[in-house]
C-alpha atoms as a PDB file:
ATOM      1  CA  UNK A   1       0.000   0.000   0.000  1.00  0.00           C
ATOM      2  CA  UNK A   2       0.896   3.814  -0.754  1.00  0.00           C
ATOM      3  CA  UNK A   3       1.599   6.459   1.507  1.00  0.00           C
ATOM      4  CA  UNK A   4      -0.515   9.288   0.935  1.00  0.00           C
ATOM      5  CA  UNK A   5       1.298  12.602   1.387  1.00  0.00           C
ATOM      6  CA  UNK A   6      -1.206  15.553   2.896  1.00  0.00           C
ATOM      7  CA  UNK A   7      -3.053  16.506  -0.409  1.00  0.00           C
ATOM      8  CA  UNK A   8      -3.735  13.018  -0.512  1.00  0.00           C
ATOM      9  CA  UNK A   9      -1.331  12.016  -3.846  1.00  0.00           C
ATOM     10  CA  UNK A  10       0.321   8.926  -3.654  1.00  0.00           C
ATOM     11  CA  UNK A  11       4.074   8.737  -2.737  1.00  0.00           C
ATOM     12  CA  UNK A  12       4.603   5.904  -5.506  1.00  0.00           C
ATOM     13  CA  UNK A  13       3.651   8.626  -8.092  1.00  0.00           C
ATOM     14  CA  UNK A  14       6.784  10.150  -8.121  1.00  0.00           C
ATOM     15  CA  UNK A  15       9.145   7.050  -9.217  1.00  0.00           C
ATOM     16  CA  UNK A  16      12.062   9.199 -10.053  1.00  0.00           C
ATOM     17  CA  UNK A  17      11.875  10.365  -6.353  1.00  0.00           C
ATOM     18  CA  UNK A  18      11.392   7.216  -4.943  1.00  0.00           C
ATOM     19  CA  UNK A  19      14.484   5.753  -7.251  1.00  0.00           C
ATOM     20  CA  UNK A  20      17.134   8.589  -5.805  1.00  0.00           C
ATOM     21  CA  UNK A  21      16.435   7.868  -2.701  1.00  0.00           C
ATOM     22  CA  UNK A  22      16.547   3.941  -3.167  1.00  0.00           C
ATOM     23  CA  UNK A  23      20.294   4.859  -4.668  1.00  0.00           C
ATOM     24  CA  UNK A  24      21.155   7.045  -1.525  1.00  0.00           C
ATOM     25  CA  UNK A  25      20.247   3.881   0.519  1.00  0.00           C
ATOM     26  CA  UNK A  26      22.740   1.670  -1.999  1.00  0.00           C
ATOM     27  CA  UNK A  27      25.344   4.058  -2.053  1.00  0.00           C
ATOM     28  CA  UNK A  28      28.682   3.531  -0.090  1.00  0.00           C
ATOM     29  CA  UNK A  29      29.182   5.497   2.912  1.00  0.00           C
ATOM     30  CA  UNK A  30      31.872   7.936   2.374  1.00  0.00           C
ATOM     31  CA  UNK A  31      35.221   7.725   4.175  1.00  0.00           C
ATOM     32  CA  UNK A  32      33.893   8.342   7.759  1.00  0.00           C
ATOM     33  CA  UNK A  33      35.098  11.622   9.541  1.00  0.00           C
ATOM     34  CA  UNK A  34      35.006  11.372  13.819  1.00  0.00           C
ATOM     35  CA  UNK A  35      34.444  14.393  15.844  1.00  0.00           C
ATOM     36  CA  UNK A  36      37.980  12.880  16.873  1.00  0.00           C
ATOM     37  CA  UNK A  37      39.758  13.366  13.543  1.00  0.00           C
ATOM     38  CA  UNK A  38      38.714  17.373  13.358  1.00  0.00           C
ATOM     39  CA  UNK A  39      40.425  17.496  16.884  1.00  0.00           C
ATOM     40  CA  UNK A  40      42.959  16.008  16.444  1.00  0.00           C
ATOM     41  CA  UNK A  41      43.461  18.072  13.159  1.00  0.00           C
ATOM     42  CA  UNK A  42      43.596  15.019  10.676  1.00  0.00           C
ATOM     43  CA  UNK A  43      40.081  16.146   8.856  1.00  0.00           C
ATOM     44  CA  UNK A  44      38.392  19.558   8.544  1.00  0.00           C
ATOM     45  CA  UNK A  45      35.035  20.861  10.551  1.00  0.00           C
ATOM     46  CA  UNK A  46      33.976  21.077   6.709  1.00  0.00           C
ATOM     47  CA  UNK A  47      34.724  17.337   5.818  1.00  0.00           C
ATOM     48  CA  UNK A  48      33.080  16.706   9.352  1.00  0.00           C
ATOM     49  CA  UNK A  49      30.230  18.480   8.740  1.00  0.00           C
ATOM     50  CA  UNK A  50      29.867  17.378   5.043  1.00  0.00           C
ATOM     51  CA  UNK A  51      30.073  13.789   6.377  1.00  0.00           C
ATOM     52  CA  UNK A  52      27.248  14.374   8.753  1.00  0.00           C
ATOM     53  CA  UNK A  53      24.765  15.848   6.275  1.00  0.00           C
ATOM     54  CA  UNK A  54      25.126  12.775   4.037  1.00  0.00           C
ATOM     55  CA  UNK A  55      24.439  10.683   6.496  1.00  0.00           C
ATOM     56  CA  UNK A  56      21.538  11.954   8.278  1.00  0.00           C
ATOM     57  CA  UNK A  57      19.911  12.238   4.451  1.00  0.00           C
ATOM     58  CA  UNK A  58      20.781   8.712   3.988  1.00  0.00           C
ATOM     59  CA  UNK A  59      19.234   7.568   7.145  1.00  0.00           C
ATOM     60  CA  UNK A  60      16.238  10.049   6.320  1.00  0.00           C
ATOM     61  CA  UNK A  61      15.664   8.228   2.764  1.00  0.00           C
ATOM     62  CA  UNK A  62      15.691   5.136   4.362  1.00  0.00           C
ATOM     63  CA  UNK A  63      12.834   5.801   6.682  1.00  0.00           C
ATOM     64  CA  UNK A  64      10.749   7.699   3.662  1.00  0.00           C
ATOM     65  CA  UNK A  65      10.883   4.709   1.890  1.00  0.00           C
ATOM     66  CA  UNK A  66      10.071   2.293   4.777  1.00  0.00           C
ATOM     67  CA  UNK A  67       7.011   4.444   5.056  1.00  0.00           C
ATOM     68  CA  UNK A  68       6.626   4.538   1.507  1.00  0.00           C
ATOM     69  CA  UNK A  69       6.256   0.698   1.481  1.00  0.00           C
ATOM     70  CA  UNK A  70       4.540   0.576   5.077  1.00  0.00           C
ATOM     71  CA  UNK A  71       2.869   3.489   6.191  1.00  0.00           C
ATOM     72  CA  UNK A  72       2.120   1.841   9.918  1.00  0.00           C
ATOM     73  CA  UNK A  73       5.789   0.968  10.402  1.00  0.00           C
ATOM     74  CA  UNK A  74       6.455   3.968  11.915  1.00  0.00           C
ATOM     75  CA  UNK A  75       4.886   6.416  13.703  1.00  0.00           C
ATOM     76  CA  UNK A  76       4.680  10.347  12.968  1.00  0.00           C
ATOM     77  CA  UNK A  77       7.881  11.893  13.993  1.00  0.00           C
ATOM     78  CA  UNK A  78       9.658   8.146  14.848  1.00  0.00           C
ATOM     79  CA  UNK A  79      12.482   7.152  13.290  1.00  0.00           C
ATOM     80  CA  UNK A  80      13.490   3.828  11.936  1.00  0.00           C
ATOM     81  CA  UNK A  81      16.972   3.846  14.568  1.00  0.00           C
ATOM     82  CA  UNK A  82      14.078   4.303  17.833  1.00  0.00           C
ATOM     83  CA  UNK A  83      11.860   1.779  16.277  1.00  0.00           C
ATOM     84  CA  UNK A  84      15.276  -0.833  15.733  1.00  0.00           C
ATOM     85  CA  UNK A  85      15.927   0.214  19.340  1.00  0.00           C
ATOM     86  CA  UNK A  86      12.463  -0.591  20.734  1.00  0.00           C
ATOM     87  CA  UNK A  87      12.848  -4.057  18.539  1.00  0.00           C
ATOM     88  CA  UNK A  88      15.955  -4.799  20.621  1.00  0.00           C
ATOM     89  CA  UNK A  89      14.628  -3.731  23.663  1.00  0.00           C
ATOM     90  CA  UNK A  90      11.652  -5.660  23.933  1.00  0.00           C
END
């Protein structure tokens, strides 16, 4: 089933959309940058911060398409990590 987005179109019509984000999820990490590394001078706040940003917008396709596929999987304003943690938990 599709998720409906407020004005009630489907998510699924936008395959282009949906197929970026698919790639984000496919997509190597990049070389990771620690908070360590920028203070201990090795990497840049830049790289750092770079580093960050592509990983919170990979983590933030994956959950658009988990809802894409399965709208009850998570909740308004949950993420997949606190519903993996509640998994583990229970």
């Amino acid at each position: 089933m599709a998720s409906l987005m407020e004005n009630g179109t489907s998510v699924l019509h936008y395959p282009a959309a949906l197929y970026r984000m698919a790639l984000t999820t496919k997509v190597p990490p990049e070389d990771p940058v620690t908070h360590e590394d920028v203070i201990a001078k090795r990497r840049t706040h830049a790289d750092y911060s770079h580093y960050y940003r592509s990983t919170m917008f990979q983590n933030e396709c994956e959950d658009c398409l988990l809802r894409a596929v399965d709208p009850d999987a998570l909740k308004v304003g949950e993420t997949r990590i606190e519903l993996y943690g509640a998994a583990a938990r229970a």
